[in-house]
C-alpha atoms as a PDB file:
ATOM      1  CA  UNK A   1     -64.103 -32.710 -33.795  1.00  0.00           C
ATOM      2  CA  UNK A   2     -61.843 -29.296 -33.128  1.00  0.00           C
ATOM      3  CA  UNK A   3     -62.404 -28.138 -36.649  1.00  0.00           C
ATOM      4  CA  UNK A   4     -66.848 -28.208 -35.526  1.00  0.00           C
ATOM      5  CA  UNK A   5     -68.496 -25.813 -34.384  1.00  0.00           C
ATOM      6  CA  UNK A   6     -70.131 -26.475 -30.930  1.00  0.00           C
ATOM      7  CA  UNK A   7     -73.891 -27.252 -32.833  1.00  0.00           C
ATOM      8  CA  UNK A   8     -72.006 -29.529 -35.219  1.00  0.00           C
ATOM      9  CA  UNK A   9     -70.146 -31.538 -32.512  1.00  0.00           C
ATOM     10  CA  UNK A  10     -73.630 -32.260 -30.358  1.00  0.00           C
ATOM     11  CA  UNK A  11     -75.464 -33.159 -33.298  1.00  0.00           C
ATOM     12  CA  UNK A  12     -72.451 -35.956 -33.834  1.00  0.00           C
ATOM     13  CA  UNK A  13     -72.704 -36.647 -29.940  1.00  0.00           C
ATOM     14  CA  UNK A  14     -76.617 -37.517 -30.797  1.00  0.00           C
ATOM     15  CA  UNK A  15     -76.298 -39.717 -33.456  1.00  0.00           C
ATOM     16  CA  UNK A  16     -73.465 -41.440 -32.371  1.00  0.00           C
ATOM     17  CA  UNK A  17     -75.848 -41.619 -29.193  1.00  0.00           C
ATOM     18  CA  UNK A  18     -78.601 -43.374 -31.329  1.00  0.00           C
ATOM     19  CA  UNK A  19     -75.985 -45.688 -33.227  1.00  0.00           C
ATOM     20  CA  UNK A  20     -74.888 -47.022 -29.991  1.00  0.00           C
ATOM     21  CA  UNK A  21     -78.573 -47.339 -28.512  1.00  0.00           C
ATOM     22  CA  UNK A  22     -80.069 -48.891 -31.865  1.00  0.00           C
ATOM     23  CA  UNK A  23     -76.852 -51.883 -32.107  1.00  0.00           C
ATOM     24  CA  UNK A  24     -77.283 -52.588 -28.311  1.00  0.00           C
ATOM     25  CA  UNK A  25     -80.648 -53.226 -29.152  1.00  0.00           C
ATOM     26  CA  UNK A  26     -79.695 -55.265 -32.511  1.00  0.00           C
ATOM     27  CA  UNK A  27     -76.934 -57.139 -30.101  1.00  0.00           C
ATOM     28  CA  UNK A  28     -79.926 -57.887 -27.183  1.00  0.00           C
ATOM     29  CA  UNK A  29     -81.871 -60.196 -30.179  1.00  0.00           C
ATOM     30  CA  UNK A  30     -78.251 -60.893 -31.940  1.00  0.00           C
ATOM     31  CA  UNK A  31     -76.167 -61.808 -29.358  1.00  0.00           C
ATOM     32  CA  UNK A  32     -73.672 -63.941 -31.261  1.00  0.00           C
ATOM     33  CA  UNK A  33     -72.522 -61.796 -33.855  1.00  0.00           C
ATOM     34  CA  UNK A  34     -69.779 -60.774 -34.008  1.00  0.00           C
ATOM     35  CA  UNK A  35     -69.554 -57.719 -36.633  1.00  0.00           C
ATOM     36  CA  UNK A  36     -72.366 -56.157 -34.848  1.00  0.00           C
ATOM     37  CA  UNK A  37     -70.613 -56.143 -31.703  1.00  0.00           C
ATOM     38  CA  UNK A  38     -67.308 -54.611 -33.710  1.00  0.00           C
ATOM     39  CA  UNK A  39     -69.532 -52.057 -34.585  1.00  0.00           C
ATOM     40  CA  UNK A  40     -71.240 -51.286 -31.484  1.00  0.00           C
ATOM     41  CA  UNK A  41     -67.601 -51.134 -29.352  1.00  0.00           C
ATOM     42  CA  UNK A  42     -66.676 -48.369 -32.463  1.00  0.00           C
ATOM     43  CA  UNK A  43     -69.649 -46.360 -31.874  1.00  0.00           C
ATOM     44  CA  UNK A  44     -69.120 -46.366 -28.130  1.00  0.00           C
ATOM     45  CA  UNK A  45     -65.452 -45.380 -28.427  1.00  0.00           C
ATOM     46  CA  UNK A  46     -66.137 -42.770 -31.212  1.00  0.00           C
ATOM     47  CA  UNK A  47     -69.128 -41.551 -28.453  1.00  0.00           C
ATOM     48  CA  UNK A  48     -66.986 -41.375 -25.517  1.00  0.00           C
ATOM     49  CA  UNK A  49     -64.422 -39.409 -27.510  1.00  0.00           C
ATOM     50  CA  UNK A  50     -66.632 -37.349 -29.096  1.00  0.00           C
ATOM     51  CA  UNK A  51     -68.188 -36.113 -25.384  1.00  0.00           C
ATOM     52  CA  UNK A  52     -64.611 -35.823 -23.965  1.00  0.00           C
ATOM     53  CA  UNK A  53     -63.677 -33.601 -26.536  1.00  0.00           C
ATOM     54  CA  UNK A  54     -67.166 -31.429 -26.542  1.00  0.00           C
ATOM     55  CA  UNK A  55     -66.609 -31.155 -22.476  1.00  0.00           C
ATOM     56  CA  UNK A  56     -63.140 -30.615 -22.514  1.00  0.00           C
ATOM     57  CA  UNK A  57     -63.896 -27.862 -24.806  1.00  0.00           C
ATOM     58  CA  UNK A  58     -67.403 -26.405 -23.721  1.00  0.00           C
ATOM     59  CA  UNK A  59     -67.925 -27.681 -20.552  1.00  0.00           C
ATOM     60  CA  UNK A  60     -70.212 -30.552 -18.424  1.00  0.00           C
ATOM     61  CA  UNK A  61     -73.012 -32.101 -20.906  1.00  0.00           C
ATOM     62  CA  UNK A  62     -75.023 -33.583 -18.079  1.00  0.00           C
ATOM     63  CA  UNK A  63     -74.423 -32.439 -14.136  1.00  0.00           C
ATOM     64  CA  UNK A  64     -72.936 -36.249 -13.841  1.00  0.00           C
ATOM     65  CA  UNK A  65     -70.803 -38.738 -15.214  1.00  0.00           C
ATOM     66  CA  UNK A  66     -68.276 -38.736 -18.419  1.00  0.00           C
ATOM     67  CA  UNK A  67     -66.069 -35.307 -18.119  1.00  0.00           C
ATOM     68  CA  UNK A  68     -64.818 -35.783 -14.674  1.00  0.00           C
ATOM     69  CA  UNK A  69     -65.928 -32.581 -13.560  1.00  0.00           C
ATOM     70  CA  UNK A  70     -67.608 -33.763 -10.853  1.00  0.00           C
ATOM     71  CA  UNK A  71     -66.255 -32.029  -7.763  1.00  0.00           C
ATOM     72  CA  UNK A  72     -64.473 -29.164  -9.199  1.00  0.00           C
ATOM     73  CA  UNK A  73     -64.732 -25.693  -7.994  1.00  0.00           C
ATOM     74  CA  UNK A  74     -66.574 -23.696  -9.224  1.00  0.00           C
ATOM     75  CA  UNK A  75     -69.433 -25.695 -10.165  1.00  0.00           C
ATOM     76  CA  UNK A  76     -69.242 -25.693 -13.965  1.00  0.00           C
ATOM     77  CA  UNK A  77     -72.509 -27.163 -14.805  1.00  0.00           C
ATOM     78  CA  UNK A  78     -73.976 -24.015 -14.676  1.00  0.00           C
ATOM     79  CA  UNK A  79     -71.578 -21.733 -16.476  1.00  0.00           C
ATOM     80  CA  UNK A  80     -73.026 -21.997 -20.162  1.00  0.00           C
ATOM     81  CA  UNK A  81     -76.641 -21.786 -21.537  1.00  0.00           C
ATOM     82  CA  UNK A  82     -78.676 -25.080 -20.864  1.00  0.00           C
ATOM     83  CA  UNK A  83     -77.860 -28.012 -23.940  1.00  0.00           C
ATOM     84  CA  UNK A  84     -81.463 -27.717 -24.683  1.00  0.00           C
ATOM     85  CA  UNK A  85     -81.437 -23.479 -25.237  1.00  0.00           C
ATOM     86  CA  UNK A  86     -82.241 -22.669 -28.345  1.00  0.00           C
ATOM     87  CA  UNK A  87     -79.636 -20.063 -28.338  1.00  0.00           C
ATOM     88  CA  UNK A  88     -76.961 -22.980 -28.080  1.00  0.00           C
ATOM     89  CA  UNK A  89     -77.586 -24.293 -31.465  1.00  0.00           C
ATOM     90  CA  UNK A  90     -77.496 -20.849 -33.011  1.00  0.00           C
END
């Protein structure tokens, strides 16, 4: 993920994003196997890693949760353009 550029590395944050949300719901009428869950624990690692490395290197994705910047000083959710700015994927 270092060697992406910032639009490359959310567009890999959203589809490992929709892998991970289209297996869990796979795994809700599949419970039992097996492979699919291998999968799904993958995607969720490869997910998690792939946000800790975009917010270690750009910053907060949403105002809560995964980059542990919760409580820091200054507030860095609002340092960079909005994820949804146009101007972000340019």
């Amino acid at each position: 993920m270092a060697s992406m550029s910032r639009a490359e590395q959310i567009r890999k944050i959203q589809e490992l994003c929709f892998a991970c949300v289209d297996m869990n719901l796979y795994l809700d009428n599949n419970p039992e196997d097996k492979n699919a869950l291998n999968i799904y624990n993958s995607l969720g690692s490869q997910f998690h890693q792939a946000v800790c490395a975009y917010e270690k290197k750009y910053g907060p994705l949403m105002n809560f949760g995964h980059g542990g910047n919760m409580g820091t000083c200054p507030f860095q959710w609002v340092d960079d353009p909005w994820p949804w700015q146009r101007e972000f994927y340019e």
